[in-house]
N, C-alpha and C. Protein backbone atom coordinates (compact mmCIF):
# COMPACT_ATOMS: atom_id res chain seq x y z
N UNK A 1 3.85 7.39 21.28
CA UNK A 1 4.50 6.15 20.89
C UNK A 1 5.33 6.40 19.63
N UNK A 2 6.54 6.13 19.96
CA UNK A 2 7.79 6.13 18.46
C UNK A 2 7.34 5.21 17.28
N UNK A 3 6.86 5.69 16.43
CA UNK A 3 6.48 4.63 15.23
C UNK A 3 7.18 3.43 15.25
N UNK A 4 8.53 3.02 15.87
CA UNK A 4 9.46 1.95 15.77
C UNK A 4 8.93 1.27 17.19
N UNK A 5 8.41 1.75 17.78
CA UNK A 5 7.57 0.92 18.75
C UNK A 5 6.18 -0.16 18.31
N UNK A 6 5.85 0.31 17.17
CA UNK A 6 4.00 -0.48 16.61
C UNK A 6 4.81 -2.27 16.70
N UNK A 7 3.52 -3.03 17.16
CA UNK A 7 3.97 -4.21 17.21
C UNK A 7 3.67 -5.01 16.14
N UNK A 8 2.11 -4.61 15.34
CA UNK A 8 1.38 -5.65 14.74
C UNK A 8 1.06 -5.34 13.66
N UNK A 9 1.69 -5.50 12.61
CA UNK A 9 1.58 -5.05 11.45
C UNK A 9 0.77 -5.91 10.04
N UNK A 10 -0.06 -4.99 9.69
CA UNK A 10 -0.68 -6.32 8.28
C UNK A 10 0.00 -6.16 7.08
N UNK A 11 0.87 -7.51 6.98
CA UNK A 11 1.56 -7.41 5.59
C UNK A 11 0.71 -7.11 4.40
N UNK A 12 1.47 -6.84 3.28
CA UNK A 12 0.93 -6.52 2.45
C UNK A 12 0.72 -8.55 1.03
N UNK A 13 -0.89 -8.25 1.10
CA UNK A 13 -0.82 -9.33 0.39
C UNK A 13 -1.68 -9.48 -0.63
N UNK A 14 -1.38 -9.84 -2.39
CA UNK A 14 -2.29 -9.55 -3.11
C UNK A 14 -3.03 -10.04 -3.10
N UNK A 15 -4.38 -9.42 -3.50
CA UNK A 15 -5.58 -10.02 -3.55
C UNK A 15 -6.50 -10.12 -2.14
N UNK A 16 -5.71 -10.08 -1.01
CA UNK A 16 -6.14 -9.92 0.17
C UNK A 16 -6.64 -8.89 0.47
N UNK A 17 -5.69 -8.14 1.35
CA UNK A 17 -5.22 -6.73 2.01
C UNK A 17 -5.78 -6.14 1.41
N UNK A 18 -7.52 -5.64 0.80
CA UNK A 18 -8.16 -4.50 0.24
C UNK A 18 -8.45 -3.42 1.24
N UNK A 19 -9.21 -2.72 0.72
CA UNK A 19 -9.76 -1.77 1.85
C UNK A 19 -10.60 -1.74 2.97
N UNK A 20 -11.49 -2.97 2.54
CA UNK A 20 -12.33 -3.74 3.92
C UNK A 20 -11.57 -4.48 4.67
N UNK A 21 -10.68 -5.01 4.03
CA UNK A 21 -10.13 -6.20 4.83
C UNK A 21 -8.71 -5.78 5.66
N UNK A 22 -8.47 -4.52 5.35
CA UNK A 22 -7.43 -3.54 5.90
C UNK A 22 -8.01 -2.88 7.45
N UNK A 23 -9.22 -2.11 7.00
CA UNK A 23 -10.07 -1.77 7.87
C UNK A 23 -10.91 -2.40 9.32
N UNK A 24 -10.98 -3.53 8.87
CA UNK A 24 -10.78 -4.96 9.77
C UNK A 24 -9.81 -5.36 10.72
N UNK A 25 -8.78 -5.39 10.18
CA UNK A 25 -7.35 -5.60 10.31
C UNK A 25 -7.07 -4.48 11.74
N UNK A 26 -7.42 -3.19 11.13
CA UNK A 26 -7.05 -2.26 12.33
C UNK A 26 -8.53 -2.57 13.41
N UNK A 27 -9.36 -2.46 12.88
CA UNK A 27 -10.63 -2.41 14.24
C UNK A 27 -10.43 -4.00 15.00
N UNK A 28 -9.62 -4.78 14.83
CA UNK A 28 -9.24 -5.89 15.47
C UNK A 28 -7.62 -5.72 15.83
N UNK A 29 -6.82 -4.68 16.19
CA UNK A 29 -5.93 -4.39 16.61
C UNK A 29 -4.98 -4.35 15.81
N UNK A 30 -4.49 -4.52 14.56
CA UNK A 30 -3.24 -3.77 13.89
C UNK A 30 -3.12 -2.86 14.13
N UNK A 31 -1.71 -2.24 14.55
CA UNK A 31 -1.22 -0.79 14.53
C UNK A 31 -0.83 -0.27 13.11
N UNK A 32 -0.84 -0.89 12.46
CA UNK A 32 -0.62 -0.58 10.82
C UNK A 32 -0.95 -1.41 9.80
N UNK A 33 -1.25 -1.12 8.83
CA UNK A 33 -1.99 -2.04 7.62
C UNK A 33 -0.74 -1.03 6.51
N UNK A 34 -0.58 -2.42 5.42
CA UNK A 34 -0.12 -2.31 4.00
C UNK A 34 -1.26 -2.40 3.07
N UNK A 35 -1.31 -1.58 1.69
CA UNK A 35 -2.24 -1.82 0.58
C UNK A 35 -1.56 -3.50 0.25
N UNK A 36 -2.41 -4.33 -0.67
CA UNK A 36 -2.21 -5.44 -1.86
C UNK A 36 -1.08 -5.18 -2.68
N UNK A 37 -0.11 -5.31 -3.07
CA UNK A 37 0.55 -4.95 -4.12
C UNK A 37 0.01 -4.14 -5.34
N UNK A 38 0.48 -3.13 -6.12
CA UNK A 38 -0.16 -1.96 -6.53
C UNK A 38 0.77 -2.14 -7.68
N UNK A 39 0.66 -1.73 -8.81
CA UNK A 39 1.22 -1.99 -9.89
C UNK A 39 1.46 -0.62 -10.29
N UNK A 40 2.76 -0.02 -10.31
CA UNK A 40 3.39 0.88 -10.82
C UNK A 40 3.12 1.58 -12.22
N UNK A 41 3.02 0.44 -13.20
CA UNK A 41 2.66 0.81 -14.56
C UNK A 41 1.47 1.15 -14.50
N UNK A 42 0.71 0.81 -13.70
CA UNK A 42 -1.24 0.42 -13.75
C UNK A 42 -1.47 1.96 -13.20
N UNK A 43 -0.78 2.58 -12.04
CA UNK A 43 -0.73 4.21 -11.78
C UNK A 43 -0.66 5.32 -12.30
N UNK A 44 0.50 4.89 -13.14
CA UNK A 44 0.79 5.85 -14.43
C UNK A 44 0.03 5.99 -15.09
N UNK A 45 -0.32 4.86 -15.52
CA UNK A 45 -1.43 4.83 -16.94
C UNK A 45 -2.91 5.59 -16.63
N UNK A 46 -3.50 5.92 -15.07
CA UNK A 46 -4.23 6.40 -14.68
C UNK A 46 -5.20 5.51 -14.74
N UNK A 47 -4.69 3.93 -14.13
CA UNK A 47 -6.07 3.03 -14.39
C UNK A 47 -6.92 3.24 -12.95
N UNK A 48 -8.22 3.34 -13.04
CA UNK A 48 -9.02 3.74 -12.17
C UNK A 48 -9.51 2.49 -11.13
N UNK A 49 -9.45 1.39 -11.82
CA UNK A 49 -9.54 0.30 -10.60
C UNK A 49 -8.09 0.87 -9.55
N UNK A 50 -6.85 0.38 -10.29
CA UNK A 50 -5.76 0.54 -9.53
C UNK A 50 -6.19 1.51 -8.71
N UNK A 51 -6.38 2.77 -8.64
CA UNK A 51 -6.27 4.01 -7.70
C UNK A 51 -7.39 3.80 -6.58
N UNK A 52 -8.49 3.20 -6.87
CA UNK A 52 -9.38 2.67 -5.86
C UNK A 52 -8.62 1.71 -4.65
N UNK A 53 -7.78 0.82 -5.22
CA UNK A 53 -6.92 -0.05 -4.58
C UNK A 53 -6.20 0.43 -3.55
N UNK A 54 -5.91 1.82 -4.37
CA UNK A 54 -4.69 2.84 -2.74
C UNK A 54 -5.33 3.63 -2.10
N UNK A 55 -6.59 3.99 -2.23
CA UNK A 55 -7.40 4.30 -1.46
C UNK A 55 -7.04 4.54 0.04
N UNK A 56 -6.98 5.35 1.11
CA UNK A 56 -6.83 5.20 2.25
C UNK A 56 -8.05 5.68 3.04
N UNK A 57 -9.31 5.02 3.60
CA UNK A 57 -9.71 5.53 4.94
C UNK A 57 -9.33 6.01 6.08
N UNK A 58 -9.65 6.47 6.17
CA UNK A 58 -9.88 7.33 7.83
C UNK A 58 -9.87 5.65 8.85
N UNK A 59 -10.78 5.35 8.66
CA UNK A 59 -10.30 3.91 10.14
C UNK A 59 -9.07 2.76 9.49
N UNK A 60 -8.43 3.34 8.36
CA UNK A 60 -7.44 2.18 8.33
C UNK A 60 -5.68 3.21 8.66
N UNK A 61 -5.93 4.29 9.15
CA UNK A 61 -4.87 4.87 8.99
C UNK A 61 -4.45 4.74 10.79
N UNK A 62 -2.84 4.40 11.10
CA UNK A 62 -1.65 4.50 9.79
C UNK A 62 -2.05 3.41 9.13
N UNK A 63 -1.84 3.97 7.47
CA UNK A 63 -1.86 2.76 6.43
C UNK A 63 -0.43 3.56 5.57
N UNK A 64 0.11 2.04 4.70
CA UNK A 64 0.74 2.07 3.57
C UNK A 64 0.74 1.89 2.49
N UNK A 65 1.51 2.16 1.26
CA UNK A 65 1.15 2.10 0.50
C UNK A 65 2.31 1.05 -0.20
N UNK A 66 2.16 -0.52 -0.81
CA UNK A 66 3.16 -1.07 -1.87
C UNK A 66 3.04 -0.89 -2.65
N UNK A 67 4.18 -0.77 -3.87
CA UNK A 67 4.35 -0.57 -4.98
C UNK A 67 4.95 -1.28 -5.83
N UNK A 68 4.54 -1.91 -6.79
CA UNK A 68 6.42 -2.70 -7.91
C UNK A 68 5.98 -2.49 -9.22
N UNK A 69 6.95 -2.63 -9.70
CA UNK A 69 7.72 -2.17 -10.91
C UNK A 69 8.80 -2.73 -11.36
N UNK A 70 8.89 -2.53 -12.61
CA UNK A 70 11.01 -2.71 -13.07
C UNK A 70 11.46 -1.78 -13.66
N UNK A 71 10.80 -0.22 -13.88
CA UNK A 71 11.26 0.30 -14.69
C UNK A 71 11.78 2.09 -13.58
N UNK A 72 12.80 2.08 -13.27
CA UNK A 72 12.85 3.31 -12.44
C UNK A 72 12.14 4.60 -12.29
N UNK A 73 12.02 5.13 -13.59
CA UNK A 73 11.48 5.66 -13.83
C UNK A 73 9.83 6.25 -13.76
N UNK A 74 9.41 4.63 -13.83
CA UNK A 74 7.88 4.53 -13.87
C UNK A 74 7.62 4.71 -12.57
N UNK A 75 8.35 3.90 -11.65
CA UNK A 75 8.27 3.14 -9.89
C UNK A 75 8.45 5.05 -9.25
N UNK A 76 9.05 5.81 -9.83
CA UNK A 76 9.19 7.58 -9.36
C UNK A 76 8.09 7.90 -9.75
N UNK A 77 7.30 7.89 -10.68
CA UNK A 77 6.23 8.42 -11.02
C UNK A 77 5.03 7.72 -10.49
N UNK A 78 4.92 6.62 -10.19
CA UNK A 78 3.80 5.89 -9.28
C UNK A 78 3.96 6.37 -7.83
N UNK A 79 5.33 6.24 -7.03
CA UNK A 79 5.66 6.72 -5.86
C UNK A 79 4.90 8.63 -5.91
N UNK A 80 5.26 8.95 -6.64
CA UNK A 80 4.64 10.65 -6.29
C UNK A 80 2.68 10.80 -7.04
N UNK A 81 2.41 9.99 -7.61
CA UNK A 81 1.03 9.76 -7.86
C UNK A 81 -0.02 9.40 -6.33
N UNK A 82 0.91 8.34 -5.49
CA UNK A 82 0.42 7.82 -4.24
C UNK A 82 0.41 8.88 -3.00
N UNK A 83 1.54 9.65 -3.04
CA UNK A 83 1.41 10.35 -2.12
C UNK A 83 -0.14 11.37 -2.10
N UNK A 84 -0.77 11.51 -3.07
CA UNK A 84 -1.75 12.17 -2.46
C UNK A 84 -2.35 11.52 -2.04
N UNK A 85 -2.58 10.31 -1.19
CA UNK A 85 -2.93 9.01 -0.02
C UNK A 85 -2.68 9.49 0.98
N UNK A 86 -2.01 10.39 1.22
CA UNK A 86 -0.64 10.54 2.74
C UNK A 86 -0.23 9.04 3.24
N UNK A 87 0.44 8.22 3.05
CA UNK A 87 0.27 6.95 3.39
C UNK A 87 1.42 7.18 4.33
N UNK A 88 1.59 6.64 5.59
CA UNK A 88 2.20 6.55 6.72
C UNK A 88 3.99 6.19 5.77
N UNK A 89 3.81 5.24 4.94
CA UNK A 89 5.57 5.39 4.21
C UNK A 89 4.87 4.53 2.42
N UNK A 90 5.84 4.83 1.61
CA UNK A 90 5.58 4.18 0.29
C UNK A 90 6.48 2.90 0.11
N UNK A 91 6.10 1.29 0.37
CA UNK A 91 6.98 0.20 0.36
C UNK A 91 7.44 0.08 -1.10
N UNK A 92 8.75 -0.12 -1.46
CA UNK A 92 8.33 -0.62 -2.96
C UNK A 92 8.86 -2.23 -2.56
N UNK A 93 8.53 -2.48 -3.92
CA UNK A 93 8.69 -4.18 -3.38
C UNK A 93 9.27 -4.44 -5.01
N UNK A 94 10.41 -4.99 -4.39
CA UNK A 94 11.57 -4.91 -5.42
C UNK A 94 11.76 -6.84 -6.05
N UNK A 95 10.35 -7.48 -5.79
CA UNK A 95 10.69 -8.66 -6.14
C UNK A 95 10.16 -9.83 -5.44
N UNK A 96 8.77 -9.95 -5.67
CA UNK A 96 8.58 -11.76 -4.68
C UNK A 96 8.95 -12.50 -5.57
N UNK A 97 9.77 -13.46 -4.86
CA UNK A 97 10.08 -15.15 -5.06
C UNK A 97 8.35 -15.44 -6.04
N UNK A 98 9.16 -15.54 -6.87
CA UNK A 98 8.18 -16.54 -8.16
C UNK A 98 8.75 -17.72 -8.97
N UNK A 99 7.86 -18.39 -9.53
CA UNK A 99 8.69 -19.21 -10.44
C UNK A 99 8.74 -18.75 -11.85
């Protein structure tokens, strides 16, 4: 199956989308799961909750990994911190609608 074929995807949502609830997600039929939103600065800094957060199991894979940031620089250095996840692709997320 062409990866551009998967039908059912679990957005990525904070506070939600953890690692149980990812894992779920696929043993009830997602073809792919997103991490919670992941904080770029929080990677760098080597905060140890954060890195628990990107965590990838074995029954949630393919999984992804989101990311945000504002600072380019930082958002390159969080992006190559994650890859040792292997995460199926790295989303960055360039901005939710807030007030």
């Amino acid at each position: 199956m062409n990866q551009l074929d998967k039908k059912l995807i679990l957005a990525p949502m904070a506070g939600f989308s953890d690692q149980p609830f990812r894992r779920l997600a696929r043993a009830f039929g997602a073809d792919e799961v997103v991490t919670e939103l992941i904080s770029a600065d929080a990677l760098v800094r080597n905060n140890k909750k954060t890195f628990g957060m990107v965590a990838i199991h074995e029954d949630e894979r393919p999984a992804s990994i989101q990311i945000f940031g504002s600072e380019p620089s930082v958002m390159a250095e969080a992006a190559k911190r994650v890859e040792q996840f292997n995460p199926l692709f790295i989303d960055i997320n360039m901005g939710c609608p807030a007030r």
